[in-house]
N, C-alpha and C. Protein backbone atom coordinates (compact mmCIF):
# COMPACT_ATOMS: atom_id res chain seq x y z
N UNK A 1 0.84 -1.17 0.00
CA UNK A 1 0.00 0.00 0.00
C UNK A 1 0.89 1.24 0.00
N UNK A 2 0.88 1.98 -0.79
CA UNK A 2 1.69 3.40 -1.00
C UNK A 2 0.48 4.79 -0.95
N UNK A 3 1.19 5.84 -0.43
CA UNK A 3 0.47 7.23 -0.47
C UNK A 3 0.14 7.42 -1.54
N UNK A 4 1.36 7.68 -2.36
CA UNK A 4 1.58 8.22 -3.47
C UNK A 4 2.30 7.36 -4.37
N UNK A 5 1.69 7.65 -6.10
CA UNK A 5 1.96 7.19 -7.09
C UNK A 5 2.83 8.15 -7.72
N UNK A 6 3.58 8.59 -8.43
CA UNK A 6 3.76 9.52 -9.02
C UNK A 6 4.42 8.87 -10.46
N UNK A 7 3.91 9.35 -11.36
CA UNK A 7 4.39 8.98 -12.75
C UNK A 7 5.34 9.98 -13.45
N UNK A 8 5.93 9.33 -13.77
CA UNK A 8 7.00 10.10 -14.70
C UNK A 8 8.43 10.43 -13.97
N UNK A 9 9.54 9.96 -13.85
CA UNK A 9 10.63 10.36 -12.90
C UNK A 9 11.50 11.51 -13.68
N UNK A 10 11.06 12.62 -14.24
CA UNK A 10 11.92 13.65 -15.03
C UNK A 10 11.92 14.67 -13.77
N UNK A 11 12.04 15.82 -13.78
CA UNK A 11 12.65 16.51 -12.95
C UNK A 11 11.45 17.07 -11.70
N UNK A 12 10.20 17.13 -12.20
CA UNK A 12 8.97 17.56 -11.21
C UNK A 12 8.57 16.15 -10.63
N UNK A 13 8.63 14.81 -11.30
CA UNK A 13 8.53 13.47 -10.64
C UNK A 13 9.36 13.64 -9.43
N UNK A 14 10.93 13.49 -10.05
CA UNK A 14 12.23 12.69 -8.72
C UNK A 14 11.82 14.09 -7.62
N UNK A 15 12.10 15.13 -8.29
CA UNK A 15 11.64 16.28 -6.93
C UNK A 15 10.42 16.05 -6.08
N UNK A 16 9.12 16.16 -6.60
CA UNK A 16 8.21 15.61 -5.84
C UNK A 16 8.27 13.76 -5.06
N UNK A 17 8.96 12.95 -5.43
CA UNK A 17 8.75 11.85 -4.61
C UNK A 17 9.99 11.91 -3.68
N UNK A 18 10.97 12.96 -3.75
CA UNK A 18 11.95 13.01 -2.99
C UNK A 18 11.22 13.92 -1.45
N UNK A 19 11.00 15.12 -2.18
CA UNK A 19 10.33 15.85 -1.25
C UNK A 19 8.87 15.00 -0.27
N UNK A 20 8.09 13.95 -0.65
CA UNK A 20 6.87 13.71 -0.32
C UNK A 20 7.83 12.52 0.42
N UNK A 21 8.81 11.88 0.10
CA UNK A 21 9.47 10.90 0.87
C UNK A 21 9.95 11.48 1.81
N UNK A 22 10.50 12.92 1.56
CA UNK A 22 11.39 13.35 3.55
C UNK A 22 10.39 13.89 4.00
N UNK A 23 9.36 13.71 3.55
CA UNK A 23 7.77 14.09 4.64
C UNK A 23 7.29 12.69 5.31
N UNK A 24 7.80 11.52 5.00
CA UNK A 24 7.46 10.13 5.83
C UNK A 24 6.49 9.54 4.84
N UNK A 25 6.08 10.02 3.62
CA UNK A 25 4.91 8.95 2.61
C UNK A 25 5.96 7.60 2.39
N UNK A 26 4.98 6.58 1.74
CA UNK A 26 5.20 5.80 1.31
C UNK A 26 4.73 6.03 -0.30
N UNK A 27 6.05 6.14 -1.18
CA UNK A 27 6.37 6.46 -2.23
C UNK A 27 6.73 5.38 -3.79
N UNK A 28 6.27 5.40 -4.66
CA UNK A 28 6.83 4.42 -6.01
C UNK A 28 6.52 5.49 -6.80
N UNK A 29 7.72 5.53 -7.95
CA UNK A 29 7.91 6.39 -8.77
C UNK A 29 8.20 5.63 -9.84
N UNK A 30 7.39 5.50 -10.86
CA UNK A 30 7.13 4.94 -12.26
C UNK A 30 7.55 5.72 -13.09
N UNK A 31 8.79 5.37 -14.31
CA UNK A 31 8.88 5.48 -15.52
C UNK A 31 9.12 4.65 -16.50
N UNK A 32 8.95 4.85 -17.45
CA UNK A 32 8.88 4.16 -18.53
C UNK A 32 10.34 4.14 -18.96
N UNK A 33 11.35 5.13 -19.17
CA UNK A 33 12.46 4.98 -19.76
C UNK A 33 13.94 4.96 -18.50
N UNK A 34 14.55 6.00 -18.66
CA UNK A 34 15.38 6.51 -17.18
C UNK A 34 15.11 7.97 -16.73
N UNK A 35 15.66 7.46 -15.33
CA UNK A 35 15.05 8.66 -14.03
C UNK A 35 15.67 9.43 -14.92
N UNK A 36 15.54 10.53 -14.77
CA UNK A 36 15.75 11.99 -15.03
C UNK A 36 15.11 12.30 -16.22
N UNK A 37 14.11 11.79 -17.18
CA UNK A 37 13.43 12.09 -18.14
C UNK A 37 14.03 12.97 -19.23
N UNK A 38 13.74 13.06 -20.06
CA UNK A 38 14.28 13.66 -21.55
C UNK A 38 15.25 14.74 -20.78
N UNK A 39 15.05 15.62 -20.15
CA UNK A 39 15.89 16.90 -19.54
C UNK A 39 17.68 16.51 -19.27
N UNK A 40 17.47 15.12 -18.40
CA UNK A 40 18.50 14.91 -18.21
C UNK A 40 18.96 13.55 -18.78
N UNK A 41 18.29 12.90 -19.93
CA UNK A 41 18.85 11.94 -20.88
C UNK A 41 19.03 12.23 -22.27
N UNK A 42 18.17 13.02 -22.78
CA UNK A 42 18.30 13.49 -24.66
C UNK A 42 18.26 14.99 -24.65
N UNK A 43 17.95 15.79 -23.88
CA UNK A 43 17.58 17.23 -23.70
C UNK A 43 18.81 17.95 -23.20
N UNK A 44 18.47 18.35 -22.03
CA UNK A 44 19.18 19.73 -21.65
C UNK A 44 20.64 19.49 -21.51
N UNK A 45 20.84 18.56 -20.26
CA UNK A 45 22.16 18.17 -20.31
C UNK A 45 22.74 17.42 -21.20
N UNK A 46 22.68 16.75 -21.70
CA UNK A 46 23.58 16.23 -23.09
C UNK A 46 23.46 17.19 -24.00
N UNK A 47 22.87 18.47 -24.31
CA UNK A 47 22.92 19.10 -25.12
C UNK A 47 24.20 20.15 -25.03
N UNK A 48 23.74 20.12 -23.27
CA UNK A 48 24.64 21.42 -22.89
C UNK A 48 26.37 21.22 -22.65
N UNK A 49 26.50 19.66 -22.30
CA UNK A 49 27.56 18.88 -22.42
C UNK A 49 28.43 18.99 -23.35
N UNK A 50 27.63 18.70 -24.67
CA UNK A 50 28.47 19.03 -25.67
C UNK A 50 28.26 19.98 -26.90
N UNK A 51 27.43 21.18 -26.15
CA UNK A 51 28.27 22.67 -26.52
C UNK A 51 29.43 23.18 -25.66
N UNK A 52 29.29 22.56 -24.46
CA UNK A 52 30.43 23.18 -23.70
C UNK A 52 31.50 22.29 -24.49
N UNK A 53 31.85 21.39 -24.71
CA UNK A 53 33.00 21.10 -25.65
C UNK A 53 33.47 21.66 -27.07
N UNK A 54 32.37 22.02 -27.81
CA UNK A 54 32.22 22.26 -28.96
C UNK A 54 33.04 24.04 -28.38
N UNK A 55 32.22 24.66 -27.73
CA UNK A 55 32.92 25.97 -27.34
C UNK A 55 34.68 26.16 -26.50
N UNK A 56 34.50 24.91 -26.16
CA UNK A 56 35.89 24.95 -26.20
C UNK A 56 36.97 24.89 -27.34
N UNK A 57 36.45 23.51 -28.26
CA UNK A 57 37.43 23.70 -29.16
C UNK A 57 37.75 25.32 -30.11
N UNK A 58 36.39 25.70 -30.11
CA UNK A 58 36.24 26.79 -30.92
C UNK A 58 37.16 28.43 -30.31
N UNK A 59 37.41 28.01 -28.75
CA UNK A 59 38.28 28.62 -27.97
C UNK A 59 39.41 28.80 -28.71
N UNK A 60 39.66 27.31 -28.60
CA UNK A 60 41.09 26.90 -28.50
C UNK A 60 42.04 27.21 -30.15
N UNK A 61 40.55 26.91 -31.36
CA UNK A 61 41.56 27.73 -32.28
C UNK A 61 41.68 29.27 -32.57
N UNK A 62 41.25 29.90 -31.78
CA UNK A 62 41.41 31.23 -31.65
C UNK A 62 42.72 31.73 -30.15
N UNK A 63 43.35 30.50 -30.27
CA UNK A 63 44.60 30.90 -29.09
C UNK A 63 45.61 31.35 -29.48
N UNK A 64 45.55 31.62 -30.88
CA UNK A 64 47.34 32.78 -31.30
C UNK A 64 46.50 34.10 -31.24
N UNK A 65 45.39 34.28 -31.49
CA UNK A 65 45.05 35.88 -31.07
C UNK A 65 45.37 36.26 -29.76
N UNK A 66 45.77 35.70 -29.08
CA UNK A 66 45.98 35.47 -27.94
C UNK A 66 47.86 35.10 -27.50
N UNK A 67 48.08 35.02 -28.48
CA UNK A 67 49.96 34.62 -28.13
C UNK A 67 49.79 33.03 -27.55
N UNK A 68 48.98 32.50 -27.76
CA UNK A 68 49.30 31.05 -27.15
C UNK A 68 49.48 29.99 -28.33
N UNK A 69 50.18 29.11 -28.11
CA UNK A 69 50.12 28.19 -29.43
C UNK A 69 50.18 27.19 -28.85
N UNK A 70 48.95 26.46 -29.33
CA UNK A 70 48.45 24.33 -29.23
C UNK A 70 48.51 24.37 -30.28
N UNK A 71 49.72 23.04 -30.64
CA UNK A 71 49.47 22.49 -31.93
C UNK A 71 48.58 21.26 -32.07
N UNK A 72 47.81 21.13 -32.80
CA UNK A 72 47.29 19.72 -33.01
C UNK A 72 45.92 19.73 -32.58
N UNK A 73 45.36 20.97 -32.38
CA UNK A 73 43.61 21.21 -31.77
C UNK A 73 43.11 20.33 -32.58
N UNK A 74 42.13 19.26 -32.07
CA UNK A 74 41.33 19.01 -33.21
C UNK A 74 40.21 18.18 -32.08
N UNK A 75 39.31 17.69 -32.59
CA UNK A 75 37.97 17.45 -32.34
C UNK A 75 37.85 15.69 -31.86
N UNK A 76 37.86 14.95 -30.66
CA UNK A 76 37.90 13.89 -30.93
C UNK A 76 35.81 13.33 -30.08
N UNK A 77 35.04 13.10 -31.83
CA UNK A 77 34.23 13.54 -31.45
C UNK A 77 33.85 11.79 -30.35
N UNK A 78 34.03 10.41 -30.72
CA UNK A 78 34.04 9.53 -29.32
C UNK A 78 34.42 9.71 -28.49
N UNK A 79 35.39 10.31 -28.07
CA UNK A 79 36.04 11.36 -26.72
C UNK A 79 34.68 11.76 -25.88
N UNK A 80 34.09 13.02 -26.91
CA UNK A 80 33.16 13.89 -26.44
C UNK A 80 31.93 13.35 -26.03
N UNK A 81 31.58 12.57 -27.05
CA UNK A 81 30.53 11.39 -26.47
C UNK A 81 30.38 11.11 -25.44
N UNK A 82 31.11 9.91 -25.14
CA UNK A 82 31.80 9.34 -24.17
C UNK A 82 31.88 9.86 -22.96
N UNK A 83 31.99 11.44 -23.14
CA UNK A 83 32.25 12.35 -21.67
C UNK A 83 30.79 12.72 -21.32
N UNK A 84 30.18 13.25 -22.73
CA UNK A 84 28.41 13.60 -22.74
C UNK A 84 27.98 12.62 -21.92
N UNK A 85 28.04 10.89 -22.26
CA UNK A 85 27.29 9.91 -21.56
C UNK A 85 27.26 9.93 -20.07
N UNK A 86 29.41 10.29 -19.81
CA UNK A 86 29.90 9.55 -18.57
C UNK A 86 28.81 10.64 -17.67
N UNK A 87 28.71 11.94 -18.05
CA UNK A 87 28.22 12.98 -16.60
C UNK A 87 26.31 12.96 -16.82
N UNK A 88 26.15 12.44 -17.96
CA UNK A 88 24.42 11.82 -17.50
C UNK A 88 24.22 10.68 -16.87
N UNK A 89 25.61 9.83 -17.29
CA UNK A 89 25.00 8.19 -16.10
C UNK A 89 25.41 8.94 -14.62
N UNK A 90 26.71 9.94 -14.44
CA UNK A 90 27.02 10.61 -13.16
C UNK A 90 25.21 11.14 -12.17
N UNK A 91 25.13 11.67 -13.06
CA UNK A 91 23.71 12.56 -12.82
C UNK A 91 22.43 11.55 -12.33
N UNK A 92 22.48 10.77 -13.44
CA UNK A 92 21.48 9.65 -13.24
C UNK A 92 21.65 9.21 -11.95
N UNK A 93 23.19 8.57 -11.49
CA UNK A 93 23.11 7.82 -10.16
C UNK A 93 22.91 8.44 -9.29
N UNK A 94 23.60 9.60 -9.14
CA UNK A 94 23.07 10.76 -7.97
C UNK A 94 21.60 10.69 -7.45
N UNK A 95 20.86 10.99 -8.96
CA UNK A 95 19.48 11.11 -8.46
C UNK A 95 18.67 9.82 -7.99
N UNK A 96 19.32 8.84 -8.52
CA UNK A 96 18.45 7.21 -8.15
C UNK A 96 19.50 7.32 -5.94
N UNK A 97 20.54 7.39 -6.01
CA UNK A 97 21.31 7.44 -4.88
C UNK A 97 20.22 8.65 -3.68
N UNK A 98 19.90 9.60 -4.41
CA UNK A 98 18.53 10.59 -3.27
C UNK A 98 17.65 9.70 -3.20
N UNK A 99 16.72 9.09 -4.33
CA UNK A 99 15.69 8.77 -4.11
C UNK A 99 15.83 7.79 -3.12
N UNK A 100 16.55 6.41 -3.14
CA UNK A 100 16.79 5.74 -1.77
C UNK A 100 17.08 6.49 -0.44
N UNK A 101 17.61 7.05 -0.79
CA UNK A 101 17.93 7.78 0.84
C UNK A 101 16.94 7.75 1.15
N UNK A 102 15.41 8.65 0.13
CA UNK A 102 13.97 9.11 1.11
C UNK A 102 13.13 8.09 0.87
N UNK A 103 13.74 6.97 0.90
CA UNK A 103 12.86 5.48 0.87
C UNK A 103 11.74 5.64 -0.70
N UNK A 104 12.04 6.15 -1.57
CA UNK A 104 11.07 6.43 -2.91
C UNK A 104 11.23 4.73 -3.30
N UNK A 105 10.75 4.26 -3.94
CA UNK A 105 10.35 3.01 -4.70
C UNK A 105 10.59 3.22 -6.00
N UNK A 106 11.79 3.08 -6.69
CA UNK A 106 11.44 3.15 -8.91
C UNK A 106 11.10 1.48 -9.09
N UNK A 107 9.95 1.85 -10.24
CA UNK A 107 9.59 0.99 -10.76
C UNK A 107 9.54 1.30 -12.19
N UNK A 108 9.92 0.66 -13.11
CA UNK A 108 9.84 0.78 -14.65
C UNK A 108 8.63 0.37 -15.13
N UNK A 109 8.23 0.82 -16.32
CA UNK A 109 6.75 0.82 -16.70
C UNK A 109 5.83 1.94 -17.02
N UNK A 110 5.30 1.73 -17.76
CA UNK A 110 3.84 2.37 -18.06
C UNK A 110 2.82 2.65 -17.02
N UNK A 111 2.83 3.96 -16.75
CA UNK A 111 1.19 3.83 -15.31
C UNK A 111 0.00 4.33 -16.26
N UNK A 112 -0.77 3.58 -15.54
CA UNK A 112 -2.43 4.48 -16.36
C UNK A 112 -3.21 4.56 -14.95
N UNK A 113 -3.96 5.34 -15.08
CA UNK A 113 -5.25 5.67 -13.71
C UNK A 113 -6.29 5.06 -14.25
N UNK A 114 -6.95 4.45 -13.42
CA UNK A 114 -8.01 3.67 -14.21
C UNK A 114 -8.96 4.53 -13.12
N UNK A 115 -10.07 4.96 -13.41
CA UNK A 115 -10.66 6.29 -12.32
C UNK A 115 -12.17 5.24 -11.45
N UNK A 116 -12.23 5.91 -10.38
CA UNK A 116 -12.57 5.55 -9.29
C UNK A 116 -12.09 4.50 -8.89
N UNK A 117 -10.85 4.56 -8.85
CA UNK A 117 -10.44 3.06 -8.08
C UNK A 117 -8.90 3.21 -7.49
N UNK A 118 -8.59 2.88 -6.51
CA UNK A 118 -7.89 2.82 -5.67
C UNK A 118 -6.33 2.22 -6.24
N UNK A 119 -6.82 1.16 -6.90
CA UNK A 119 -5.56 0.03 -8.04
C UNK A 119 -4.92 1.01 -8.71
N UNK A 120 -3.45 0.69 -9.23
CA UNK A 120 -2.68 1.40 -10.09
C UNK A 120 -2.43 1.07 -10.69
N UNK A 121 -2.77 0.73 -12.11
CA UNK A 121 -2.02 -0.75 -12.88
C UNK A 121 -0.62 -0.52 -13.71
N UNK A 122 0.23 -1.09 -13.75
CA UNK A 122 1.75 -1.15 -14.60
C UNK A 122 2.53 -2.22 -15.22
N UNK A 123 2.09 -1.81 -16.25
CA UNK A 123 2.31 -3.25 -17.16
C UNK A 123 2.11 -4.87 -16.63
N UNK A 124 2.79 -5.65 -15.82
CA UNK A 124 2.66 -6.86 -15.13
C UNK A 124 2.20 -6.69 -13.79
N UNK A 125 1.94 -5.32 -13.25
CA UNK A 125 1.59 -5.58 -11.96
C UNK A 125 0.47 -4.29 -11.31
N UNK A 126 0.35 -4.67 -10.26
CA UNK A 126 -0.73 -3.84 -9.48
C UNK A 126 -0.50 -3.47 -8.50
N UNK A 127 -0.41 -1.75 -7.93
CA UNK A 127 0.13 -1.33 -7.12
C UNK A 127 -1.09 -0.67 -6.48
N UNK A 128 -1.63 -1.03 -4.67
CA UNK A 128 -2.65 0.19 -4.43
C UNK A 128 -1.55 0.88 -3.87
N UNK A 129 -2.35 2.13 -3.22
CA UNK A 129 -2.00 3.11 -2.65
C UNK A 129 -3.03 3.98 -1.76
N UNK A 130 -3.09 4.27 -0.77
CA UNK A 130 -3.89 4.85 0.55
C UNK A 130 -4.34 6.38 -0.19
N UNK A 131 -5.47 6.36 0.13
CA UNK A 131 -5.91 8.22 -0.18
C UNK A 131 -5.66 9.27 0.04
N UNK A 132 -4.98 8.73 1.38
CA UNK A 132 -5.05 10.03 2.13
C UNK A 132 -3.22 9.99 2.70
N UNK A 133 -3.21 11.41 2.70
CA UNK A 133 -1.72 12.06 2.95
C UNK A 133 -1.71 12.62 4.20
N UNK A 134 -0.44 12.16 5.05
CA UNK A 134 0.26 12.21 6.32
C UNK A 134 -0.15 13.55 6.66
N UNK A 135 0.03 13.78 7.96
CA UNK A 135 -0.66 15.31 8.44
C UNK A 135 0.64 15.51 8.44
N UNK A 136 0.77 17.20 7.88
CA UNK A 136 2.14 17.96 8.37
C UNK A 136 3.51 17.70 6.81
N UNK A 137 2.90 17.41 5.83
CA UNK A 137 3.12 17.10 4.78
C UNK A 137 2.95 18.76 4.06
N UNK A 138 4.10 19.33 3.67
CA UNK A 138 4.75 20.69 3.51
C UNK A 138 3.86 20.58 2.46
N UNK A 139 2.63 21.21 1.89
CA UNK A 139 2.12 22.01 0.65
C UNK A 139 0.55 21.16 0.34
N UNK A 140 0.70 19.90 1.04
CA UNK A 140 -0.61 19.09 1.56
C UNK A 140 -1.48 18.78 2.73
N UNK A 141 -2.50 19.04 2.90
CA UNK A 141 -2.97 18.91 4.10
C UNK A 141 -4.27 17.52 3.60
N UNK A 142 -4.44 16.61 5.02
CA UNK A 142 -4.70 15.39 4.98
C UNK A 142 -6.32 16.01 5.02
N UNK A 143 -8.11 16.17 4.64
CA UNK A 143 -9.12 16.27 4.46
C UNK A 143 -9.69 14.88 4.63
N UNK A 144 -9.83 14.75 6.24
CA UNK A 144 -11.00 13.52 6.46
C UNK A 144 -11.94 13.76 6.09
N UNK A 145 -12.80 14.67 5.47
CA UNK A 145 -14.22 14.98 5.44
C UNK A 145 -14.38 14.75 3.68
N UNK A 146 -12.96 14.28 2.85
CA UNK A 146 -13.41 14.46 1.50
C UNK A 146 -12.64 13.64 1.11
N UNK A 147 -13.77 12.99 -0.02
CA UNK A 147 -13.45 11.71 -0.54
C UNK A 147 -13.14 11.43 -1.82
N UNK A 148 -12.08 12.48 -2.14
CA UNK A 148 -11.28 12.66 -3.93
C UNK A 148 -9.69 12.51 -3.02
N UNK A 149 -9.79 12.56 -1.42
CA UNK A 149 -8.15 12.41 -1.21
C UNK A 149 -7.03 12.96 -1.69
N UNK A 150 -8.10 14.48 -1.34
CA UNK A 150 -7.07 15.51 -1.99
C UNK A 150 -6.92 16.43 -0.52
């Protein structure tokens, strides 16, 4: 039985089940691909990874305007790769390494809400989860009197 479901582990997922975990919920965080969602697997950071290389080299052949001389600048673009990957799997573990700390649950898979019902279904399995949220839960307050368990 879990509080909370939360779908999608990209950057408003892992933040919210991190944050709702150092509030004491009982937490599973479903995605379909890897934690950090497009932002931090095909998007922002691998993008930004390797412009920061790309702006380096582009530095570096502008270093005799400058009185400096590297011979042999050149581009080694599996190098760059390679470095792009190494600081998103870096990133990746970090964030799977928080989510244990605040006891979060990843589970891989597809979630769907199937409505009025308590069940969570994900691909091979079935997850419930309780309605109602812990008193003293920073931005949620627990409503015995209402029955959407919001």
């Amino acid at each position: 039985m879990y509080d909370l479901i939360i779908l999608g582990a990209g950057p408003a997922g892992y933040y919210a089940a991190e944050k709702a975990g150092e509030a004491g919920m009982s937490i599973v965080l479903v995605e379909k691909s890897l934690i950090g969602g497009i932002c931090l697997n095909e998007g922002c950071i691998p993008s930004k990874t390797l412009l920061h290389s790309a702006k380096l080299y582009k530095q570096a052949k502008k270093f005799t305007s400058f009185r400096i001389t590297a011979t042999d600048v050149s581009l080694d673009i599996s190098a760059i790769i390679s470095r792009k990957d190494k600081v998103v799997s870096t990133l990746r573990r970090g964030l799977a390494f928080t989510l244990k700390k605040c006891n979060v649950i990843m589970e891989t898979g597809a979630g769907f809400i199937l409505p009025q019902k308590t069940t969570f279904s994900m691909c091979r399995s079935k997850i419930q989860f309780s309605k109602r949220a812990p008193d003293g839960l920073h931005g949620f307050r627990a409503n015995p009197s209402s029955n959407s368990g919001r």
